[in-house]
PDB file of N, CA and C in Angstrom:
ATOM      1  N   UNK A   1      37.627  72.944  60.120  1.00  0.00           N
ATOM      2  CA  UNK A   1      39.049  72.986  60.338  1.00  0.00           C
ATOM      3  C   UNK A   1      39.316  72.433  61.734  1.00  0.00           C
ATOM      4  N   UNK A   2      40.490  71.867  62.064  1.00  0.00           N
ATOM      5  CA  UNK A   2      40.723  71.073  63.083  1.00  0.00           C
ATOM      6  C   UNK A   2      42.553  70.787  63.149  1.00  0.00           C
ATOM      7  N   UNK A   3      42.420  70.354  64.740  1.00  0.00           N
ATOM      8  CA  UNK A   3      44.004  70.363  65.000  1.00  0.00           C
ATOM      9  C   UNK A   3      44.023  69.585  66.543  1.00  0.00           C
ATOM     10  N   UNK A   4      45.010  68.313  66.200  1.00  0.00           N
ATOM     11  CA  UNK A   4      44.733  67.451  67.351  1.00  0.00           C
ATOM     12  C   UNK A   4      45.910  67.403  67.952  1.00  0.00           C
ATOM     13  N   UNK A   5      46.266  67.687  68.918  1.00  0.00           N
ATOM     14  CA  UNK A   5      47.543  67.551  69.798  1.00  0.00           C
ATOM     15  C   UNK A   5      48.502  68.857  69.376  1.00  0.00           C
ATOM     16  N   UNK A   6      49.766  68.431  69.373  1.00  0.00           N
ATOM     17  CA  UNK A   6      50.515  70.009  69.109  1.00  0.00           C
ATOM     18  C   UNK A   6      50.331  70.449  67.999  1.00  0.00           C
ATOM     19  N   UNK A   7      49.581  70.004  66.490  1.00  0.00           N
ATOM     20  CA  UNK A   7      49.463  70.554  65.983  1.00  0.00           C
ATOM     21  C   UNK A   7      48.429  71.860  65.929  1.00  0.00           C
ATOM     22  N   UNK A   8      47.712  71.683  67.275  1.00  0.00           N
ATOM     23  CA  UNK A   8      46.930  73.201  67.667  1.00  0.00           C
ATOM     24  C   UNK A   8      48.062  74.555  67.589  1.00  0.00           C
ATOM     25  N   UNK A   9      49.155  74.272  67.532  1.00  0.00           N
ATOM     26  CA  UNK A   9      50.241  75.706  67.669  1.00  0.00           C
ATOM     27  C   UNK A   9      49.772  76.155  66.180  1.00  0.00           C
ATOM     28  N   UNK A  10      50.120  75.300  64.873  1.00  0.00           N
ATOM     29  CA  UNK A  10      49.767  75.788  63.619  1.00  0.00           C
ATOM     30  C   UNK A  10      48.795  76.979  63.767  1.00  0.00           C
ATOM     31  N   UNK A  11      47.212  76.547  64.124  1.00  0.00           N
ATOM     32  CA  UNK A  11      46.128  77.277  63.952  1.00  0.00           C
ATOM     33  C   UNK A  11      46.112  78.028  65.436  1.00  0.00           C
ATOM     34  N   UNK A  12      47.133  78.760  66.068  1.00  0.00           N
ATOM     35  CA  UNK A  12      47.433  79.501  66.873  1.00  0.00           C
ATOM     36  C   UNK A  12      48.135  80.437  66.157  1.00  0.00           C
ATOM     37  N   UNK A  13      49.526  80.254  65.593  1.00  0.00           N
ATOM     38  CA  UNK A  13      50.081  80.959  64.528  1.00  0.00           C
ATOM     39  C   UNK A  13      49.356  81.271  63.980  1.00  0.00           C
ATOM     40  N   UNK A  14      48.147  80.907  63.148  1.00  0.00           N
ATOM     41  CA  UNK A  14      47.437  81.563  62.099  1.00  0.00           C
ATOM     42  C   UNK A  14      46.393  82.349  62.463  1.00  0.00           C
ATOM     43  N   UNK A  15      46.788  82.825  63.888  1.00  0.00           N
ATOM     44  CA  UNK A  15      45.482  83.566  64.736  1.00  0.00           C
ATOM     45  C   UNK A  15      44.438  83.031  64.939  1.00  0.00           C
ATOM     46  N   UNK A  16      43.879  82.098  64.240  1.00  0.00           N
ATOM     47  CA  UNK A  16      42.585  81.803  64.204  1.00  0.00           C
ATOM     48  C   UNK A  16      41.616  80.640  65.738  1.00  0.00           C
ATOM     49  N   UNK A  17      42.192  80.799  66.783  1.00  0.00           N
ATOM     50  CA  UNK A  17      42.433  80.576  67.846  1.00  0.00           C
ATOM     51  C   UNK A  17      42.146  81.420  69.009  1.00  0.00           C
ATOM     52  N   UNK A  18      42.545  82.515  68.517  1.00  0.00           N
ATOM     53  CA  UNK A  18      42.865  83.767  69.706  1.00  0.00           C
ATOM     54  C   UNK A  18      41.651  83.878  70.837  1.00  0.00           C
ATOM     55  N   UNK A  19      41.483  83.983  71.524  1.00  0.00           N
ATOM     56  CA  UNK A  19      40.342  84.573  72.760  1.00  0.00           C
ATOM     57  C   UNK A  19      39.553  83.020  72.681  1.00  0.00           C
ATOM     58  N   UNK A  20      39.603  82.392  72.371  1.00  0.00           N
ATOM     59  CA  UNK A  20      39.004  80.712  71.669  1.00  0.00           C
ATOM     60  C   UNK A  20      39.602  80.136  73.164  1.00  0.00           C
ATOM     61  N   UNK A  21      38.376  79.065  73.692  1.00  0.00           N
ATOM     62  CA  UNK A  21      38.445  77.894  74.322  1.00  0.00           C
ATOM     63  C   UNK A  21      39.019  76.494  73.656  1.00  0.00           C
ATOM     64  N   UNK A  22      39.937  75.946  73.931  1.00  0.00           N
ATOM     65  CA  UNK A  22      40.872  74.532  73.003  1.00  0.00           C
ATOM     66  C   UNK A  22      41.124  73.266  73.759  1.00  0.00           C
ATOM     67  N   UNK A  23      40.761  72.750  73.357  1.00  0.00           N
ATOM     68  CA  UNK A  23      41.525  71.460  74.168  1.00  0.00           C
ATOM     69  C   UNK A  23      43.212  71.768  73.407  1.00  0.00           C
ATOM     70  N   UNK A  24      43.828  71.584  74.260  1.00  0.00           N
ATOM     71  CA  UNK A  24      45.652  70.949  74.306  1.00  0.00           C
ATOM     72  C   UNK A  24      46.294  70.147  74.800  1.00  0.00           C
ATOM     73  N   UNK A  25      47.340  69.598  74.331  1.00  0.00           N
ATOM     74  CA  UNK A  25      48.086  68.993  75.004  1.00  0.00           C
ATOM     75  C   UNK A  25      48.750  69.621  76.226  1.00  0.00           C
ATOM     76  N   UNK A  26      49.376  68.951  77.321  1.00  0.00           N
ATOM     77  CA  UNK A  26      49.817  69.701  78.479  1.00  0.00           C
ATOM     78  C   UNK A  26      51.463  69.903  78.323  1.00  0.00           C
ATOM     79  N   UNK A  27      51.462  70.344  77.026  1.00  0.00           N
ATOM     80  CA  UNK A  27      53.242  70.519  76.585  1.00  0.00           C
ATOM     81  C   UNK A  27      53.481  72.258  77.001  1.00  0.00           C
ATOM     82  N   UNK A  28      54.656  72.341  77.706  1.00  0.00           N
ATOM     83  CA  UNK A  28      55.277  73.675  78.051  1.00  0.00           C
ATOM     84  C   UNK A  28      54.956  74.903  76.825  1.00  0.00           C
ATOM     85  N   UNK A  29      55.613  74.117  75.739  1.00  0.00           N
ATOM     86  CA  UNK A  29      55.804  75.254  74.434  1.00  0.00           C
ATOM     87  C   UNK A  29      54.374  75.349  74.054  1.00  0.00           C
ATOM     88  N   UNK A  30      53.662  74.447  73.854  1.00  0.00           N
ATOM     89  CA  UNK A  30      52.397  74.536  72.821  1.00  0.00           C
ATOM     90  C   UNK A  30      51.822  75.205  74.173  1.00  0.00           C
ATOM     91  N   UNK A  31      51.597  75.522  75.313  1.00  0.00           N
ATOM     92  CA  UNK A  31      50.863  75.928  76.476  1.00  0.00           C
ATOM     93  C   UNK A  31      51.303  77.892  76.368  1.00  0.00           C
ATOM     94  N   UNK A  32      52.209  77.828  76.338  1.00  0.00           N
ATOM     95  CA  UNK A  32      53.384  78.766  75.672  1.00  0.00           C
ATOM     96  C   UNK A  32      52.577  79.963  74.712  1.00  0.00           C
ATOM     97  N   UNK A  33      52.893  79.419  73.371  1.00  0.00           N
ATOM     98  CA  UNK A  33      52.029  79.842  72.278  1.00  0.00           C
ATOM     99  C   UNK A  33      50.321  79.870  72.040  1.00  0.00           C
ATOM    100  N   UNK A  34      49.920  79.119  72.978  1.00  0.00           N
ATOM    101  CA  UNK A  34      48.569  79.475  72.967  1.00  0.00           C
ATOM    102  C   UNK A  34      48.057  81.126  74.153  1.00  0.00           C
ATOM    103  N   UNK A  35      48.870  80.929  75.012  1.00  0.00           N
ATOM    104  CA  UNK A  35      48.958  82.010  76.192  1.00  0.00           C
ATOM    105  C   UNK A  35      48.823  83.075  75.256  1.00  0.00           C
ATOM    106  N   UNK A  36      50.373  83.324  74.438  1.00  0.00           N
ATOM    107  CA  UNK A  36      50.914  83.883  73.933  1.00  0.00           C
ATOM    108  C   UNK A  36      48.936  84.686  72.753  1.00  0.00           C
ATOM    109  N   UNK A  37      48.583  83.755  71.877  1.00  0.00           N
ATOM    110  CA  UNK A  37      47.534  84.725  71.338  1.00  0.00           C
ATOM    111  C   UNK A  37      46.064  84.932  71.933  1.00  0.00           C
ATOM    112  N   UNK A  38      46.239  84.297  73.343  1.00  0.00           N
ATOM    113  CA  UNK A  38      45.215  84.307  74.348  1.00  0.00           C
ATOM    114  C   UNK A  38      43.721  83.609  74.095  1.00  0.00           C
ATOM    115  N   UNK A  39      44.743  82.614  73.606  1.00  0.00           N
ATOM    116  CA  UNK A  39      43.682  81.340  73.543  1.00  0.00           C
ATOM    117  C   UNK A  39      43.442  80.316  74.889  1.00  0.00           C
ATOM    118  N   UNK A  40      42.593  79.794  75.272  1.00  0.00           N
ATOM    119  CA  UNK A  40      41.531  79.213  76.756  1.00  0.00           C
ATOM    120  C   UNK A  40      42.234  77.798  76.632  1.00  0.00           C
ATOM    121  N   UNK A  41      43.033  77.303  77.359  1.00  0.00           N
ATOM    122  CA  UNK A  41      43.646  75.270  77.216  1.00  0.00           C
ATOM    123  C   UNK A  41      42.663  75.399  78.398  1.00  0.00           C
ATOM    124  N   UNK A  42      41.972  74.230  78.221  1.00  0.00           N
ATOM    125  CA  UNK A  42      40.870  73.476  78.646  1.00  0.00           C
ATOM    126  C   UNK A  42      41.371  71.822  78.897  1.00  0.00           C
ATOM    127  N   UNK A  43      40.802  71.163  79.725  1.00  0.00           N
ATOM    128  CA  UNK A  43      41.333  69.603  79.833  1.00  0.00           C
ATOM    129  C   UNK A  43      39.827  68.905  78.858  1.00  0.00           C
ATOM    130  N   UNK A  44      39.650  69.049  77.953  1.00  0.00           N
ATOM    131  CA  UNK A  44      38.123  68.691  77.137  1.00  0.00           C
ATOM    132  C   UNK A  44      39.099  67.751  76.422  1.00  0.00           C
ATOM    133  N   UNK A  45      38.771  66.173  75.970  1.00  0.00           N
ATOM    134  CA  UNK A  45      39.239  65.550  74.916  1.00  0.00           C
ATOM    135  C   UNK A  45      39.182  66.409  73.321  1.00  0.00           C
ATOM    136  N   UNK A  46      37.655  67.213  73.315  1.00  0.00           N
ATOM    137  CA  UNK A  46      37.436  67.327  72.174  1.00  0.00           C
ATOM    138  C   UNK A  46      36.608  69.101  72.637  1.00  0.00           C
ATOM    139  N   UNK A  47      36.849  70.250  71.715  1.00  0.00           N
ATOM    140  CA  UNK A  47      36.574  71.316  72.031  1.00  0.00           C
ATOM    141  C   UNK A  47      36.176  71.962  70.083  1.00  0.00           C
ATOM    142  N   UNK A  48      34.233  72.214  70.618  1.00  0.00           N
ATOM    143  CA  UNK A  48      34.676  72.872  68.885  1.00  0.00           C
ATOM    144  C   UNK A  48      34.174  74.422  69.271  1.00  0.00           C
ATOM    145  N   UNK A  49      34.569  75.383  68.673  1.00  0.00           N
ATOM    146  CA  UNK A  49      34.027  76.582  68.795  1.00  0.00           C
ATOM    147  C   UNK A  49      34.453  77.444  67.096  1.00  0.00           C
ATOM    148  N   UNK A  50      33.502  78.207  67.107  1.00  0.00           N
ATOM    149  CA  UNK A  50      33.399  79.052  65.496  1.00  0.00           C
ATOM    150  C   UNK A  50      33.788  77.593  64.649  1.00  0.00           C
ATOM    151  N   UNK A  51      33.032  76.431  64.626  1.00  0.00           N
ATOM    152  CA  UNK A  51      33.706  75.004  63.639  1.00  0.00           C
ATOM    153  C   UNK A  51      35.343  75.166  63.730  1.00  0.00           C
ATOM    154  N   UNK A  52      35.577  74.818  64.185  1.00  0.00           N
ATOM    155  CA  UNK A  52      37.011  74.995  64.759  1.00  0.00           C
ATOM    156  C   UNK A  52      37.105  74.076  66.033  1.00  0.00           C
ATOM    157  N   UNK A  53      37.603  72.605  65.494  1.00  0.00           N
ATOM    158  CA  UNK A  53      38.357  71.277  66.992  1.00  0.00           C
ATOM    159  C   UNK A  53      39.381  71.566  66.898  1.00  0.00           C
ATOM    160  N   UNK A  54      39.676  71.302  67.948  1.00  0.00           N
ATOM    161  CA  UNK A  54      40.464  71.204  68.773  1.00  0.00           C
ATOM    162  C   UNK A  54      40.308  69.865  69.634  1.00  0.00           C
ATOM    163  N   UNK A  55      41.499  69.092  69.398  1.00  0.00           N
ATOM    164  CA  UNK A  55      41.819  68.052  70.670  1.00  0.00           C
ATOM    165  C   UNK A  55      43.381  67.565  70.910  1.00  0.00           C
ATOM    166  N   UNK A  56      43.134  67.590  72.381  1.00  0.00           N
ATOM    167  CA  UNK A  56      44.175  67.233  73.298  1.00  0.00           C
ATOM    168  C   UNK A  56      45.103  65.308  72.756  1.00  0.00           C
ATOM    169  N   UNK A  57      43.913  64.996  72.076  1.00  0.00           N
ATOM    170  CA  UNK A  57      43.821  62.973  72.614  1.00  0.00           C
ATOM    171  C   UNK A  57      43.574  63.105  71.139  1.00  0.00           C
ATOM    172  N   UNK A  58      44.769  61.781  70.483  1.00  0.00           N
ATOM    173  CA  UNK A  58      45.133  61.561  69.172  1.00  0.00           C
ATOM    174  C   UNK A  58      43.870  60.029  69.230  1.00  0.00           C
ATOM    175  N   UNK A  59      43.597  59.919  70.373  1.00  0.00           N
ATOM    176  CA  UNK A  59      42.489  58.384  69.833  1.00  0.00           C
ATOM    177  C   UNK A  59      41.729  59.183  70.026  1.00  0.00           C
ATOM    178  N   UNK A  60      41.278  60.147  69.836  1.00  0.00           N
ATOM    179  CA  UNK A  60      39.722  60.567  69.482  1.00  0.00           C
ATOM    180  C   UNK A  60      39.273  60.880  67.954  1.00  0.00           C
ATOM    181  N   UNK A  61      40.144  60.208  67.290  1.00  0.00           N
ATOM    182  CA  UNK A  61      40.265  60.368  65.556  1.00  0.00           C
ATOM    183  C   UNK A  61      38.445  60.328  65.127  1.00  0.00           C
ATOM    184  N   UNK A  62      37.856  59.373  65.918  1.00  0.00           N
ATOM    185  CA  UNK A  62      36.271  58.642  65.635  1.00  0.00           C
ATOM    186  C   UNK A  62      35.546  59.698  65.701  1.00  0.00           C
ATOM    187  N   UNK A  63      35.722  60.162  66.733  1.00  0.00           N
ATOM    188  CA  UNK A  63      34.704  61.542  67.382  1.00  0.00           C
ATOM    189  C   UNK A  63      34.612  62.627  66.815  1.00  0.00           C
ATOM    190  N   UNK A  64      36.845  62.947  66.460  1.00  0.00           N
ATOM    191  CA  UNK A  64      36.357  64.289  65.361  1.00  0.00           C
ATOM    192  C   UNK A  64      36.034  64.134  64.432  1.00  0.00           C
ATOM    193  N   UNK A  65      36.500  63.101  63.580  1.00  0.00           N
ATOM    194  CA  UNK A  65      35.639  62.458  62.124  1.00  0.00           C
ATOM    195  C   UNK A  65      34.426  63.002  62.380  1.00  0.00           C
ATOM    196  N   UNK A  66      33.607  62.336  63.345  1.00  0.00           N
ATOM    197  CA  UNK A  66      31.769  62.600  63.354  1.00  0.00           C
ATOM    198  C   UNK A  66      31.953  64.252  63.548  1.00  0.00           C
ATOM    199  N   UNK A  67      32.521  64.811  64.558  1.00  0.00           N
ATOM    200  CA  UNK A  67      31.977  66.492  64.344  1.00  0.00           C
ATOM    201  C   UNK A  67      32.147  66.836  62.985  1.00  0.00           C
ATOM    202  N   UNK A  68      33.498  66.677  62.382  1.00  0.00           N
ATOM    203  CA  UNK A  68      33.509  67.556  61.238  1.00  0.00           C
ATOM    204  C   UNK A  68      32.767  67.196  60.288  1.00  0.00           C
ATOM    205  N   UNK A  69      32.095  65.978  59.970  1.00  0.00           N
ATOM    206  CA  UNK A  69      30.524  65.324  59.063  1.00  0.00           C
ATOM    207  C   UNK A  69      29.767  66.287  59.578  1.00  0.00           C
ATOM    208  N   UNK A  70      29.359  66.445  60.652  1.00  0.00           N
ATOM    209  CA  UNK A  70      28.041  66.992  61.055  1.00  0.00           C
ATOM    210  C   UNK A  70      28.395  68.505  60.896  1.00  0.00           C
ATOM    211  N   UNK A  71      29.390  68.497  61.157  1.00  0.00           N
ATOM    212  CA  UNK A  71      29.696  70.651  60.957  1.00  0.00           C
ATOM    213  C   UNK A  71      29.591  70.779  59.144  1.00  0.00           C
ATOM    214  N   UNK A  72      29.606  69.557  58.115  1.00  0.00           N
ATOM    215  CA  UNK A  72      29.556  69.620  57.337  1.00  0.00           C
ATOM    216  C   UNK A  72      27.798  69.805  56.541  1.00  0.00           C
ATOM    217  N   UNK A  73      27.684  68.733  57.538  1.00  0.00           N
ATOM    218  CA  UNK A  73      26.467  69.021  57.178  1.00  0.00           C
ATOM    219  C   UNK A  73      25.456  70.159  57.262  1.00  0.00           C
ATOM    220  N   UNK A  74      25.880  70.714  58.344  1.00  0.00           N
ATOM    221  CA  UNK A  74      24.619  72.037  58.881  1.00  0.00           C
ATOM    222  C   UNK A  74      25.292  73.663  57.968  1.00  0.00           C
TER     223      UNK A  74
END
């Protein structure tokens, strides 16, 4: 599972985030709502923890492609 730019608020809402290190965007609200379920914004292009990306940077499409293959694989 994965969420690149503000769509990290979604999988904040859905708790599944909480006490979690993320890459984010540096937007007020989405900075906001992550506080809010005490989730870690990090400046990382790309952040995975419990299989769970997170990224800040919409051109890193290549990179999360390859994690989520390889999280697929193991």
């Amino acid at each position: 599972m994965g969420a690149f730019d503000l769509s990290i608020v979604a999988l904040a809402r859905a708790g599944l985030i909480s006490s979690c290190e993320v890459s984010a965007p540096k937007d007020e609200k989405c900075l906001k709502e992550l506080e809010t379920v005490g989730a870690y914004p990090e400046e990382k292009a790309l952040i995975v923890v419990n299989k769970i990306i997170t990224s800040n940077d919409t051109g890193s499409g290549k990179a999360f492609g390859e994690i989520i293959l390889n999280l697929l694989d193991n």
